[in-house]
PDB file of N, CA and C in Angstrom:
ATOM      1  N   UNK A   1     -19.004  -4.790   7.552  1.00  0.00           N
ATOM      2  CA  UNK A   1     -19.049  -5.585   6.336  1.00  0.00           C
ATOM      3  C   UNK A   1     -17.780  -5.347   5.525  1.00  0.00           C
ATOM      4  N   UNK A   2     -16.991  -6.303   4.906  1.00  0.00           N
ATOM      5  CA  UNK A   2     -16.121  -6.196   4.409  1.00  0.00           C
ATOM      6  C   UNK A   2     -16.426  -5.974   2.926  1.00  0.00           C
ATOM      7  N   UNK A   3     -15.692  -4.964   2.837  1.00  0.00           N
ATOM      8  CA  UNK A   3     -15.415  -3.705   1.200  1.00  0.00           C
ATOM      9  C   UNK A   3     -14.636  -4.664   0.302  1.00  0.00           C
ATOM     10  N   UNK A   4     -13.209  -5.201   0.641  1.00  0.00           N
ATOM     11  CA  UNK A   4     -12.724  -5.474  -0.277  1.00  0.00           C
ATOM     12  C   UNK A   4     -11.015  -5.190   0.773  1.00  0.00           C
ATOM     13  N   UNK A   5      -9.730  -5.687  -0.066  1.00  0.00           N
ATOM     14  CA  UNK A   5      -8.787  -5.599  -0.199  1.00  0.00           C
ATOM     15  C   UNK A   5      -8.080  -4.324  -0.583  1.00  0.00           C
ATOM     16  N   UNK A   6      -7.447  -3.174   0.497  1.00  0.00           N
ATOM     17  CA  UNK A   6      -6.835  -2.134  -0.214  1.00  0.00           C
ATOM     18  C   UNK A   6      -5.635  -2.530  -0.200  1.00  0.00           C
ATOM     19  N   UNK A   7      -4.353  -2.096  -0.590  1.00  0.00           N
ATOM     20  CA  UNK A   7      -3.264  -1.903  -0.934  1.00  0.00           C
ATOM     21  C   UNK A   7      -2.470  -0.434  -0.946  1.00  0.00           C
ATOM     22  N   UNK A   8      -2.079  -0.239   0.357  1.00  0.00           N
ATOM     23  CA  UNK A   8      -1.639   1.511   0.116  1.00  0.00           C
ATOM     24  C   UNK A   8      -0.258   1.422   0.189  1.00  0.00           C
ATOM     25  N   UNK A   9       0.705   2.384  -0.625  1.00  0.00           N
ATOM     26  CA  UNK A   9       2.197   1.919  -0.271  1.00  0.00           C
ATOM     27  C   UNK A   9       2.628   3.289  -0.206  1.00  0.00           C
ATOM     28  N   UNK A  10       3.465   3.415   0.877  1.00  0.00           N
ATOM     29  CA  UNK A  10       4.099   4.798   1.336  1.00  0.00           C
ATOM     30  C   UNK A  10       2.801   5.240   2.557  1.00  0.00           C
ATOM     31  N   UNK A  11       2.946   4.605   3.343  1.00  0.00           N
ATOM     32  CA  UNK A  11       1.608   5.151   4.025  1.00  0.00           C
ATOM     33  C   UNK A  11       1.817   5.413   5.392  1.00  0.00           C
ATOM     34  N   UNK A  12       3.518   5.868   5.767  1.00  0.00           N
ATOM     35  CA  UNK A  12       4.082   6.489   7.349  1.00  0.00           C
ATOM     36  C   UNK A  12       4.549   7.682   7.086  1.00  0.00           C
ATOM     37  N   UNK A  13       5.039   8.039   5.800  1.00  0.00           N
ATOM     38  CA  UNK A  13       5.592   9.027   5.798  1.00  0.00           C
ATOM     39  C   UNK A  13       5.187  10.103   5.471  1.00  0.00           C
ATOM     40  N   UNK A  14       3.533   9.894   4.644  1.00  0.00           N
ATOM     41  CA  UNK A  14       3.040  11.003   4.266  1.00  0.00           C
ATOM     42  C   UNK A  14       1.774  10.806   5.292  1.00  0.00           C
ATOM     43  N   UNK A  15       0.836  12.130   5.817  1.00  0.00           N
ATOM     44  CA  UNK A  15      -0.169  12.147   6.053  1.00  0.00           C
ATOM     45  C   UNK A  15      -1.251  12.054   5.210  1.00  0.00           C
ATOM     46  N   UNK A  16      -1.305  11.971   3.976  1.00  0.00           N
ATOM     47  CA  UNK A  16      -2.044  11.464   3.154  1.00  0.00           C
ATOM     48  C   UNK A  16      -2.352  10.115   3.214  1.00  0.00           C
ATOM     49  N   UNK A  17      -1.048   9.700   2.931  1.00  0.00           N
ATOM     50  CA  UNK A  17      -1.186   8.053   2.946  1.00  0.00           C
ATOM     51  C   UNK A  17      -1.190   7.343   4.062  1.00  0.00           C
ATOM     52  N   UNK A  18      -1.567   7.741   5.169  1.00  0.00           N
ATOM     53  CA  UNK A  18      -1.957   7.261   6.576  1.00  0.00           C
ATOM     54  C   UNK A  18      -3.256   7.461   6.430  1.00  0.00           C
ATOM     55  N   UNK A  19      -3.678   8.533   6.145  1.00  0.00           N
ATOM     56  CA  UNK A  19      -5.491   9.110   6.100  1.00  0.00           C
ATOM     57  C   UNK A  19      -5.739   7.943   5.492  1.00  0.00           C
ATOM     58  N   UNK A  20      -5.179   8.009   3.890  1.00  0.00           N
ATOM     59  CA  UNK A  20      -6.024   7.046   3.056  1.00  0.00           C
ATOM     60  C   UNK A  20      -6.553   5.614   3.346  1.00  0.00           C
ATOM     61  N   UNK A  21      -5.325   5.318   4.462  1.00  0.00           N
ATOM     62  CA  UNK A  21      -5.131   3.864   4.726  1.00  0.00           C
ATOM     63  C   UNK A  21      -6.201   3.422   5.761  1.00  0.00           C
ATOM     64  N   UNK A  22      -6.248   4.810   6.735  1.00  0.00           N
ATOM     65  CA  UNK A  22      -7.123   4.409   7.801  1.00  0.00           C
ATOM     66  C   UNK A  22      -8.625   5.096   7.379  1.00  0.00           C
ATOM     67  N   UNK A  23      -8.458   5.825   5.964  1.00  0.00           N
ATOM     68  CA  UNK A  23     -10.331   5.723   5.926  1.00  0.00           C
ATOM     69  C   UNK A  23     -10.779   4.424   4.922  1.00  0.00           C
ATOM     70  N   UNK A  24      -9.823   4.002   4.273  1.00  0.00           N
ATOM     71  CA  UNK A  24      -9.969   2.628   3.759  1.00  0.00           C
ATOM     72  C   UNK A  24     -10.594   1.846   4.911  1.00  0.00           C
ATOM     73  N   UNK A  25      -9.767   1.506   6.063  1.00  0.00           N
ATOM     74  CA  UNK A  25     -10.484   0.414   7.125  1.00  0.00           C
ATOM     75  C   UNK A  25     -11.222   1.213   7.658  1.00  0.00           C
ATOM     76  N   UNK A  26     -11.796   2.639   7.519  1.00  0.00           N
ATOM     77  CA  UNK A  26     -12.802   2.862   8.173  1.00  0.00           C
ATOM     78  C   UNK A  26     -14.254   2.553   7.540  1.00  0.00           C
ATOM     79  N   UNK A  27     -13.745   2.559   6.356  1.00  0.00           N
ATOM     80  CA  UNK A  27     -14.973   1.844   5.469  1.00  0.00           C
ATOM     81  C   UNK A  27     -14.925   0.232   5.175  1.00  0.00           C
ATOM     82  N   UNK A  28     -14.446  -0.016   5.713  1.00  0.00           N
ATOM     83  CA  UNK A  28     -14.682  -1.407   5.629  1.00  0.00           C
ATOM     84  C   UNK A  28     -13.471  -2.125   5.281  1.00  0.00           C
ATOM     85  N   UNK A  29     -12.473  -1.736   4.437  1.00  0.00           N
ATOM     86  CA  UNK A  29     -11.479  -2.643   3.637  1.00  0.00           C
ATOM     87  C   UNK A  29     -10.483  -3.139   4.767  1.00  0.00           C
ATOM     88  N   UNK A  30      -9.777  -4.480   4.359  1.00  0.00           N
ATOM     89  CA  UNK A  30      -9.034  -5.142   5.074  1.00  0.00           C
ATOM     90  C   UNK A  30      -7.303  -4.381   4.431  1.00  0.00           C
ATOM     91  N   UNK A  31      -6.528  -4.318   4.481  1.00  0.00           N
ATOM     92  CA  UNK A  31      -5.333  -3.044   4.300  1.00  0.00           C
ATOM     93  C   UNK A  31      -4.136  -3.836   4.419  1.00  0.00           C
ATOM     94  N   UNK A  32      -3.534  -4.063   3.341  1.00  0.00           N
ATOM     95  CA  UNK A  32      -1.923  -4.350   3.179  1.00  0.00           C
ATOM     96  C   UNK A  32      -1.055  -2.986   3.258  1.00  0.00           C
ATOM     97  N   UNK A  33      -0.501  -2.767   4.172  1.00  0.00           N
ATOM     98  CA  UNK A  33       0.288  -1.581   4.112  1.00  0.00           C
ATOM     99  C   UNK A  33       1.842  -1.835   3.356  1.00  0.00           C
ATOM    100  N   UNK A  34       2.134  -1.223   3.074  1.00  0.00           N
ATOM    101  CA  UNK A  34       3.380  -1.568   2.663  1.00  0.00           C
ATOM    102  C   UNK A  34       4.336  -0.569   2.093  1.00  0.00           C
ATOM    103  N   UNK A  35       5.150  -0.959   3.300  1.00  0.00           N
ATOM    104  CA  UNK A  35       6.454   0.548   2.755  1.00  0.00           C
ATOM    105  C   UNK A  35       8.413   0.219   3.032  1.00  0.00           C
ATOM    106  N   UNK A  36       9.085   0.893   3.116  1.00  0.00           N
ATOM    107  CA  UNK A  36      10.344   0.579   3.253  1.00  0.00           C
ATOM    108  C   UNK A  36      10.884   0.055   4.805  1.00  0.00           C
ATOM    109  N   UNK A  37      11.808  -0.920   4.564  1.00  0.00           N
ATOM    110  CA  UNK A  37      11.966  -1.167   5.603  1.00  0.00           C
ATOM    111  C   UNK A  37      12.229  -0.726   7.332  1.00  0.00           C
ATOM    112  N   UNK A  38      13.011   0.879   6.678  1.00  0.00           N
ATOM    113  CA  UNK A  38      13.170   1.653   7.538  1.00  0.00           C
ATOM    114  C   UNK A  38      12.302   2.414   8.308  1.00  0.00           C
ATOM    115  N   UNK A  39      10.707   2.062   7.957  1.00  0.00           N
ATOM    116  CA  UNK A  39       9.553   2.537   8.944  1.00  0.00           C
ATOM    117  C   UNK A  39       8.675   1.668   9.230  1.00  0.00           C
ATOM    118  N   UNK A  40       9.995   0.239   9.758  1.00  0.00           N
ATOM    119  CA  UNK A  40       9.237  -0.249  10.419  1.00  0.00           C
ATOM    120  C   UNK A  40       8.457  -0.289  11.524  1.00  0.00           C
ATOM    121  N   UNK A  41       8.990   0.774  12.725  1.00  0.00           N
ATOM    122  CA  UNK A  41       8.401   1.124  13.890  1.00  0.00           C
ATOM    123  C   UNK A  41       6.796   1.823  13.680  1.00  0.00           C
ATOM    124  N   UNK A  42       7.223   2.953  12.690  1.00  0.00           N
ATOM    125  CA  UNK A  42       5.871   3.639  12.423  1.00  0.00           C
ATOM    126  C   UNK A  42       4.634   2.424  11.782  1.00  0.00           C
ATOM    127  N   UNK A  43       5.430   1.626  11.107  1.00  0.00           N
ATOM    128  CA  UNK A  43       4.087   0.972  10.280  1.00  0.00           C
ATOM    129  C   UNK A  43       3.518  -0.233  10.920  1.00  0.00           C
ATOM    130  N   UNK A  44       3.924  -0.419  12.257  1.00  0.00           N
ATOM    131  CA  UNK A  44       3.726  -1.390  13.463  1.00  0.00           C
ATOM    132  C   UNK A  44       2.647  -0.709  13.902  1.00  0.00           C
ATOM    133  N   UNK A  45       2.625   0.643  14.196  1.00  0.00           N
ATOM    134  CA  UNK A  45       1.548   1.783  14.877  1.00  0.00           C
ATOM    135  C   UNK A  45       0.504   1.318  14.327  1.00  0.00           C
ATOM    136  N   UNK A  46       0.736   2.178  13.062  1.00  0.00           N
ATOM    137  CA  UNK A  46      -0.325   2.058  11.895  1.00  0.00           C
ATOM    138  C   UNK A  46      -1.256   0.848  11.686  1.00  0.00           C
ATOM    139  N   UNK A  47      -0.426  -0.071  11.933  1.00  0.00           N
ATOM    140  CA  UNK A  47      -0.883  -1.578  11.288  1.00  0.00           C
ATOM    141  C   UNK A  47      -2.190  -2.022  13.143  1.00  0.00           C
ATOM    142  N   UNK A  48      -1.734  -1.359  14.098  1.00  0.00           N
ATOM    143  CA  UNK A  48      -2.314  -1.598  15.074  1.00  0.00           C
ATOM    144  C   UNK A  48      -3.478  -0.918  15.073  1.00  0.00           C
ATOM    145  N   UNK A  49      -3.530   0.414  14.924  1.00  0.00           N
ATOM    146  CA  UNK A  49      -4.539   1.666  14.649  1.00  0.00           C
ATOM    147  C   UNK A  49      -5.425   0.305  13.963  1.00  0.00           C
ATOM    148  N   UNK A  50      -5.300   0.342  12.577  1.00  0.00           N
ATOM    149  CA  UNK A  50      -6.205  -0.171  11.782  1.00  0.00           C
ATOM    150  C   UNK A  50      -6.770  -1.362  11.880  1.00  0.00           C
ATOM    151  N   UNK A  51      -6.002  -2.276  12.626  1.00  0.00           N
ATOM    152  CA  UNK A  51      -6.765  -3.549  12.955  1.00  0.00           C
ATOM    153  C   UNK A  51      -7.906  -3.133  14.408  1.00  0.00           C
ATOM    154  N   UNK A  52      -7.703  -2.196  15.252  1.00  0.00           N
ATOM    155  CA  UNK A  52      -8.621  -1.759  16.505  1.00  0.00           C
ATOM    156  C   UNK A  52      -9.747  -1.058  15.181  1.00  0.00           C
ATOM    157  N   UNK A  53      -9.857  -1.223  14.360  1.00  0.00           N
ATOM    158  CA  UNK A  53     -11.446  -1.003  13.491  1.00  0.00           C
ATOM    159  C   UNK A  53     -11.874  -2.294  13.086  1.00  0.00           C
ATOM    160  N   UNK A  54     -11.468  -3.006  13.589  1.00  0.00           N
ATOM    161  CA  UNK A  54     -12.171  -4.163  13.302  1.00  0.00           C
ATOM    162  C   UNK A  54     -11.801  -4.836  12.099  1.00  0.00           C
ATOM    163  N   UNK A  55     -11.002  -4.623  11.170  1.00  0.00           N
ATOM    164  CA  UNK A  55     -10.431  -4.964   9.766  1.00  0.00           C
ATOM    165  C   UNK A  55      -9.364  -5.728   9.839  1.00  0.00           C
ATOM    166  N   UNK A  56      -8.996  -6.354   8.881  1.00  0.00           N
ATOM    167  CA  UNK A  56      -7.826  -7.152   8.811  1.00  0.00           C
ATOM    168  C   UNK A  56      -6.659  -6.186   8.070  1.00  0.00           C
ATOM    169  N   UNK A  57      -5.505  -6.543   8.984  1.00  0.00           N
ATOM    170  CA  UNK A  57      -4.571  -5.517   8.367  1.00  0.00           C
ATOM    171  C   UNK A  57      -3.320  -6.266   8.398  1.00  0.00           C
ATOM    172  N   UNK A  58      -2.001  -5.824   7.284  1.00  0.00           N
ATOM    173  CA  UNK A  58      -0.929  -6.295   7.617  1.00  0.00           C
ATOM    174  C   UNK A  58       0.145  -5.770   6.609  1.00  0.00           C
ATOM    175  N   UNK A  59       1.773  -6.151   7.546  1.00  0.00           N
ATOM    176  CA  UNK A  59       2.357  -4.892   7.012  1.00  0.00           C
ATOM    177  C   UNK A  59       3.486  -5.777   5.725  1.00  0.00           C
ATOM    178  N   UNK A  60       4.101  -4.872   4.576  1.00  0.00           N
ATOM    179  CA  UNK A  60       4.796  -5.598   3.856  1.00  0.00           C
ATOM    180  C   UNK A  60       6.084  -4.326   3.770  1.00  0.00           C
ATOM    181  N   UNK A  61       6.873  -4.964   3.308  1.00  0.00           N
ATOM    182  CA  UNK A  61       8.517  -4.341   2.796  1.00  0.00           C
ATOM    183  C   UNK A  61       8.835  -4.385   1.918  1.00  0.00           C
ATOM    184  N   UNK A  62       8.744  -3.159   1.021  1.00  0.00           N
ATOM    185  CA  UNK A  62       9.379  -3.075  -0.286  1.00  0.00           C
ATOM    186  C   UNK A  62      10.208  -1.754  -0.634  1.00  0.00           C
ATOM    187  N   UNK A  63      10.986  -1.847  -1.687  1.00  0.00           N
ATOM    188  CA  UNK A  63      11.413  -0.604  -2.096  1.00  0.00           C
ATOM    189  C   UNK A  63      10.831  -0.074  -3.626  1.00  0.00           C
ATOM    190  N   UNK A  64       9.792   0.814  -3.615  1.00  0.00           N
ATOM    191  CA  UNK A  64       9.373   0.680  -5.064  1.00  0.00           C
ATOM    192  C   UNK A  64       9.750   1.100  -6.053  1.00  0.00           C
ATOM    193  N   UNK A  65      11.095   1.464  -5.936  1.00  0.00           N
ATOM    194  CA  UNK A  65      12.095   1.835  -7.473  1.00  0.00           C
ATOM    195  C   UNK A  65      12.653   0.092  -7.918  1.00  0.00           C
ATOM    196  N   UNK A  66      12.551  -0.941  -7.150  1.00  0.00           N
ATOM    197  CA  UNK A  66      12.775  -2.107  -7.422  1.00  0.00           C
ATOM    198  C   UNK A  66      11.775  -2.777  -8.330  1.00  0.00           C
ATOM    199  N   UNK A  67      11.658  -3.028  -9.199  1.00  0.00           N
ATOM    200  CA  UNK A  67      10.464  -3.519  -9.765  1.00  0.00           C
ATOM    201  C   UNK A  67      10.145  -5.087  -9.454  1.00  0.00           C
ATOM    202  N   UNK A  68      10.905  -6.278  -9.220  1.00  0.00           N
ATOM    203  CA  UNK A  68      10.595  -7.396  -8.827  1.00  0.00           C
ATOM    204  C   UNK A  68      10.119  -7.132  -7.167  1.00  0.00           C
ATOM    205  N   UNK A  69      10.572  -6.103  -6.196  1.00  0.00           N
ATOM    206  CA  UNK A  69      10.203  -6.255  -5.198  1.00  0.00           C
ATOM    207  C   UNK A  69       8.755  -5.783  -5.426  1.00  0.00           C
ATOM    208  N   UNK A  70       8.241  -5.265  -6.128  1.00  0.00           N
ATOM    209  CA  UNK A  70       6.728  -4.781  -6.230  1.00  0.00           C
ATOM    210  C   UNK A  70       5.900  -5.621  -6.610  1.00  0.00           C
ATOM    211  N   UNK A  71       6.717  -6.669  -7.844  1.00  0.00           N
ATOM    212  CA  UNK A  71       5.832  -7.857  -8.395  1.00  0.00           C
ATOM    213  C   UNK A  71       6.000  -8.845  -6.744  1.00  0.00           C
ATOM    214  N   UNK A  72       6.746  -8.940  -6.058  1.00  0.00           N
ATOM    215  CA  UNK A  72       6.588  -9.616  -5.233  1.00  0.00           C
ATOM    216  C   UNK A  72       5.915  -8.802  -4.079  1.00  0.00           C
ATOM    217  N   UNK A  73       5.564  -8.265  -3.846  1.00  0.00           N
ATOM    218  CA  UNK A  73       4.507  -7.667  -2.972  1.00  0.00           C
ATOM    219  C   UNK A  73       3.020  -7.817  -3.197  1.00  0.00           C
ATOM    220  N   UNK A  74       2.834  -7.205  -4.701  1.00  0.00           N
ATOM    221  CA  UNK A  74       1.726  -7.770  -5.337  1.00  0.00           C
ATOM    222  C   UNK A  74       1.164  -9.209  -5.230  1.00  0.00           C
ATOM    223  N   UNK A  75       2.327 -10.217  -5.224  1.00  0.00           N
ATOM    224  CA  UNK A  75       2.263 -11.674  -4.843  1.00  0.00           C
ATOM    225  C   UNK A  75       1.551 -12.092  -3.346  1.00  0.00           C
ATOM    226  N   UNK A  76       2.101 -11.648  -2.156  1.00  0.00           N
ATOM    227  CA  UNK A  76       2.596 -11.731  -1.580  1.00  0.00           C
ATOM    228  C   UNK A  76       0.693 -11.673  -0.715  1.00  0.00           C
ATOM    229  N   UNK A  77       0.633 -10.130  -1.417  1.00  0.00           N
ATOM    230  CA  UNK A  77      -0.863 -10.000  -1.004  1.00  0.00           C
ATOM    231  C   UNK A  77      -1.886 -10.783  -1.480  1.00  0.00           C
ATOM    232  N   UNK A  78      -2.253 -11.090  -2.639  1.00  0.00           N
ATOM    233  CA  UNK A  78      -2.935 -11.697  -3.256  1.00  0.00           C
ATOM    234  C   UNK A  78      -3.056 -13.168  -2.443  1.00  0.00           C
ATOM    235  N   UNK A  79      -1.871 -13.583  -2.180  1.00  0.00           N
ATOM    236  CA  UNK A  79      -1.630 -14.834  -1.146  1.00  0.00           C
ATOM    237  C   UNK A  79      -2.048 -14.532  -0.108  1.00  0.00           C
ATOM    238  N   UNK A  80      -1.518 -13.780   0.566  1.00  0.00           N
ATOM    239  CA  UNK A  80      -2.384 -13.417   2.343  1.00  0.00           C
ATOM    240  C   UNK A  80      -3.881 -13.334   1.759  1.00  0.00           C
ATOM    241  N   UNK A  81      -4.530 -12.252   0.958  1.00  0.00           N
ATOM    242  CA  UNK A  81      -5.375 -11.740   1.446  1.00  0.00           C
ATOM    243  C   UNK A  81      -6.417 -12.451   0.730  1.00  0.00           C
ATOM    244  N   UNK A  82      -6.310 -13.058  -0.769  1.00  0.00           N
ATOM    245  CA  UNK A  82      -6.686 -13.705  -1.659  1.00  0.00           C
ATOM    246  C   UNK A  82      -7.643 -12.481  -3.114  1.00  0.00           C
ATOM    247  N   UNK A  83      -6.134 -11.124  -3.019  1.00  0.00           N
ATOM    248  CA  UNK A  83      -6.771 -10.753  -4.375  1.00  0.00           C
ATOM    249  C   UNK A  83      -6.277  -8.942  -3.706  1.00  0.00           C
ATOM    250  N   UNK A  84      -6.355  -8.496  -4.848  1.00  0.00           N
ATOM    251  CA  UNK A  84      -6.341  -6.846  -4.643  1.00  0.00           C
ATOM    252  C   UNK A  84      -7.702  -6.079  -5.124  1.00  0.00           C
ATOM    253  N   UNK A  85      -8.253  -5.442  -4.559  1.00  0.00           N
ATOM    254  CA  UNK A  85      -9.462  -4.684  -5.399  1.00  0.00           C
ATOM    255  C   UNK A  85      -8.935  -2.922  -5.517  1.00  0.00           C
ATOM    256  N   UNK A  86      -8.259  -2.534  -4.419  1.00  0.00           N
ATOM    257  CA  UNK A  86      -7.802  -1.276  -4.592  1.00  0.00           C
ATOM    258  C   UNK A  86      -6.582  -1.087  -4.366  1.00  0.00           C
ATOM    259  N   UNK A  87      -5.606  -0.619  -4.835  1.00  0.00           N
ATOM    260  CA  UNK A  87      -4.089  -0.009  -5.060  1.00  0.00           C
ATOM    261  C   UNK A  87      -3.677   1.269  -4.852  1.00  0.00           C
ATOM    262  N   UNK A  88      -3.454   2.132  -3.584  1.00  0.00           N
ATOM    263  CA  UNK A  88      -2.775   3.099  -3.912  1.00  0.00           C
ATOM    264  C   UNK A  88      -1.124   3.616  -4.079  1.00  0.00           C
ATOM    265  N   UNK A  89      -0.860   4.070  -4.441  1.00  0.00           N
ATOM    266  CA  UNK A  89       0.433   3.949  -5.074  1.00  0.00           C
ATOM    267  C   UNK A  89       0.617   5.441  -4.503  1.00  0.00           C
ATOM    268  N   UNK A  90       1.134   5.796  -3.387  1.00  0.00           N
ATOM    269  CA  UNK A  90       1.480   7.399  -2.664  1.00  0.00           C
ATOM    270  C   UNK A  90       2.884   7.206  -2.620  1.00  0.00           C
ATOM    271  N   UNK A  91       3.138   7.521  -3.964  1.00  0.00           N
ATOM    272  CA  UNK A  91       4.693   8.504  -4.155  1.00  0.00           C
ATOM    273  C   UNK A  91       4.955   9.341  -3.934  1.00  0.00           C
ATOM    274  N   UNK A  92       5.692  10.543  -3.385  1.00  0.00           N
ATOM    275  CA  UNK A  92       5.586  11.530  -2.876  1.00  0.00           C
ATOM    276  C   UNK A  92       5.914  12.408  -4.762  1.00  0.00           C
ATOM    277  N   UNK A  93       7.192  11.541  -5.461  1.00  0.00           N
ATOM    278  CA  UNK A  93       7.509  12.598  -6.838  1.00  0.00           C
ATOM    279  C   UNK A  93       6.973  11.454  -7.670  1.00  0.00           C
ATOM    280  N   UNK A  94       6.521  12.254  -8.831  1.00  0.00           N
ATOM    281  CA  UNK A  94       6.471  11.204  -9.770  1.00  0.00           C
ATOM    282  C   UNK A  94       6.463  12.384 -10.825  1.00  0.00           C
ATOM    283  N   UNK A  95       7.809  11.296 -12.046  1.00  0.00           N
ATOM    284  CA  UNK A  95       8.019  11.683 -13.266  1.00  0.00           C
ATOM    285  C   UNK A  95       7.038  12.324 -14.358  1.00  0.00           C
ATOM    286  N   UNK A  96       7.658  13.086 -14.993  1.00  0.00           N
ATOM    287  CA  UNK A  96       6.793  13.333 -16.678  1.00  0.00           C
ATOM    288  C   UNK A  96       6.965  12.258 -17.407  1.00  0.00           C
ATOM    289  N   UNK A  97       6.497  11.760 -17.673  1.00  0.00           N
ATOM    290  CA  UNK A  97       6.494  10.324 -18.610  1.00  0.00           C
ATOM    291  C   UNK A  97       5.265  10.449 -19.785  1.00  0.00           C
ATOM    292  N   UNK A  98       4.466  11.899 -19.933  1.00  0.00           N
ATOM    293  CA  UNK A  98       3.202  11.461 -20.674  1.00  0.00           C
ATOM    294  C   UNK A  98       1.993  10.816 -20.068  1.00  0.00           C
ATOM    295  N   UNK A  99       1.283  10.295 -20.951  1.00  0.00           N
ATOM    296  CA  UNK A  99       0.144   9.331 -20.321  1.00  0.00           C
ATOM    297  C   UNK A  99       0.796   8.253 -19.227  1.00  0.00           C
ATOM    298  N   UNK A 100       0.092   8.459 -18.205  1.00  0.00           N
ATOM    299  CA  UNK A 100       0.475   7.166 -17.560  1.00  0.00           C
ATOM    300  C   UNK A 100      -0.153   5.915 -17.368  1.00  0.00           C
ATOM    301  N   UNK A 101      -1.021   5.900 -18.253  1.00  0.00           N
ATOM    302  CA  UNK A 101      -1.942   4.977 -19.425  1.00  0.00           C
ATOM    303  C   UNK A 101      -0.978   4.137 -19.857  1.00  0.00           C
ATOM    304  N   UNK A 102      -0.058   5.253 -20.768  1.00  0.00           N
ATOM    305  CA  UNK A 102       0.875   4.128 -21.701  1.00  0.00           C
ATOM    306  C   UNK A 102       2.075   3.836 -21.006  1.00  0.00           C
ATOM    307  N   UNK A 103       2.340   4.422 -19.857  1.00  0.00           N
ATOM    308  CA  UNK A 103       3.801   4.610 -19.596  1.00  0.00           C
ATOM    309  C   UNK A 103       4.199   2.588 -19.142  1.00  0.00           C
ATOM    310  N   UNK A 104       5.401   2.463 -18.947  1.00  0.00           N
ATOM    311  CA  UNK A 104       5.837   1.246 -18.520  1.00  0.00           C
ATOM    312  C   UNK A 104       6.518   1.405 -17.344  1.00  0.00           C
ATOM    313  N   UNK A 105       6.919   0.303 -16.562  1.00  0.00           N
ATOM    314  CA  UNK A 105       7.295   0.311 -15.360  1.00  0.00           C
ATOM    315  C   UNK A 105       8.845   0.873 -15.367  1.00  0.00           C
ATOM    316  N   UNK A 106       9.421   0.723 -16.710  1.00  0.00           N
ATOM    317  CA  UNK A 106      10.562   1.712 -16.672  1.00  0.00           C
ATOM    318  C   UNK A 106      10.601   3.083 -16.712  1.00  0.00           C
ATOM    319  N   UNK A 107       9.225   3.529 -17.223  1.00  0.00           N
ATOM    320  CA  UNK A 107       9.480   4.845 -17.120  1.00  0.00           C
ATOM    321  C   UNK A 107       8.955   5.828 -16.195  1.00  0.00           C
ATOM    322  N   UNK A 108       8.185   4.350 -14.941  1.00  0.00           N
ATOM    323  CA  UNK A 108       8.454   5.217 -13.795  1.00  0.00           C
ATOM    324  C   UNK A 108       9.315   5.282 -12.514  1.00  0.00           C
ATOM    325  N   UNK A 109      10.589   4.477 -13.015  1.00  0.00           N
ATOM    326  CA  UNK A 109      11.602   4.307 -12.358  1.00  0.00           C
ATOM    327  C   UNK A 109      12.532   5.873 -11.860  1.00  0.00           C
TER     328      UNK A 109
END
């Protein structure tokens, strides 16, 4: 039964964000992967792994210090998949910025 739409980004380079991606489609969700261009080989794997669960899966290219390439990813899925319900965002560093409630997309550049 289908869960919903995940969204995991950075999800070859860390073992986290491979886990996350593939217990997402193990529970059901259909999986936009999406990471830099340069893992594309690995995220071909990945993208295969997760569709042999029976889920819909597929891969995108972004760099996420770019901020229009993210609004266009965000796009991009919503179009394939028709919507996002879950987002993970596996950065490996992320800034002091305070709340990241309030923070803005510049200040997690």
């Amino acid at each position: 039964m289908r869960q919903g739409i995940a969204v995991v980004k950075r999800c070859t380079q860390s073992s986290i964000g491979r886990a996350i991606a593939l217990q997402l489609a193990s529970d059901g969700f259909d999986v936009a992967l999406a990471e830099d261009p340069s893992q594309q080989a690995e995220l071909a794997s990945l993208e295969y792994e997760i569709t042999s669960k029976g889920v819909q899966c597929r891969s995108y290219f972004c760099d996420a210090a770019k901020e229009d390439e993210i609004k266009r990813l965000i796009e991009d899925v919503v179009t394939d998949f028709g919507g996002i319900d879950v987002m993970v965002a596996n950065n490996l560093v992320m800034p002091t910025v305070g709340s990241l409630v309030d923070s803005t997309s510049r200040n997690l550049q």
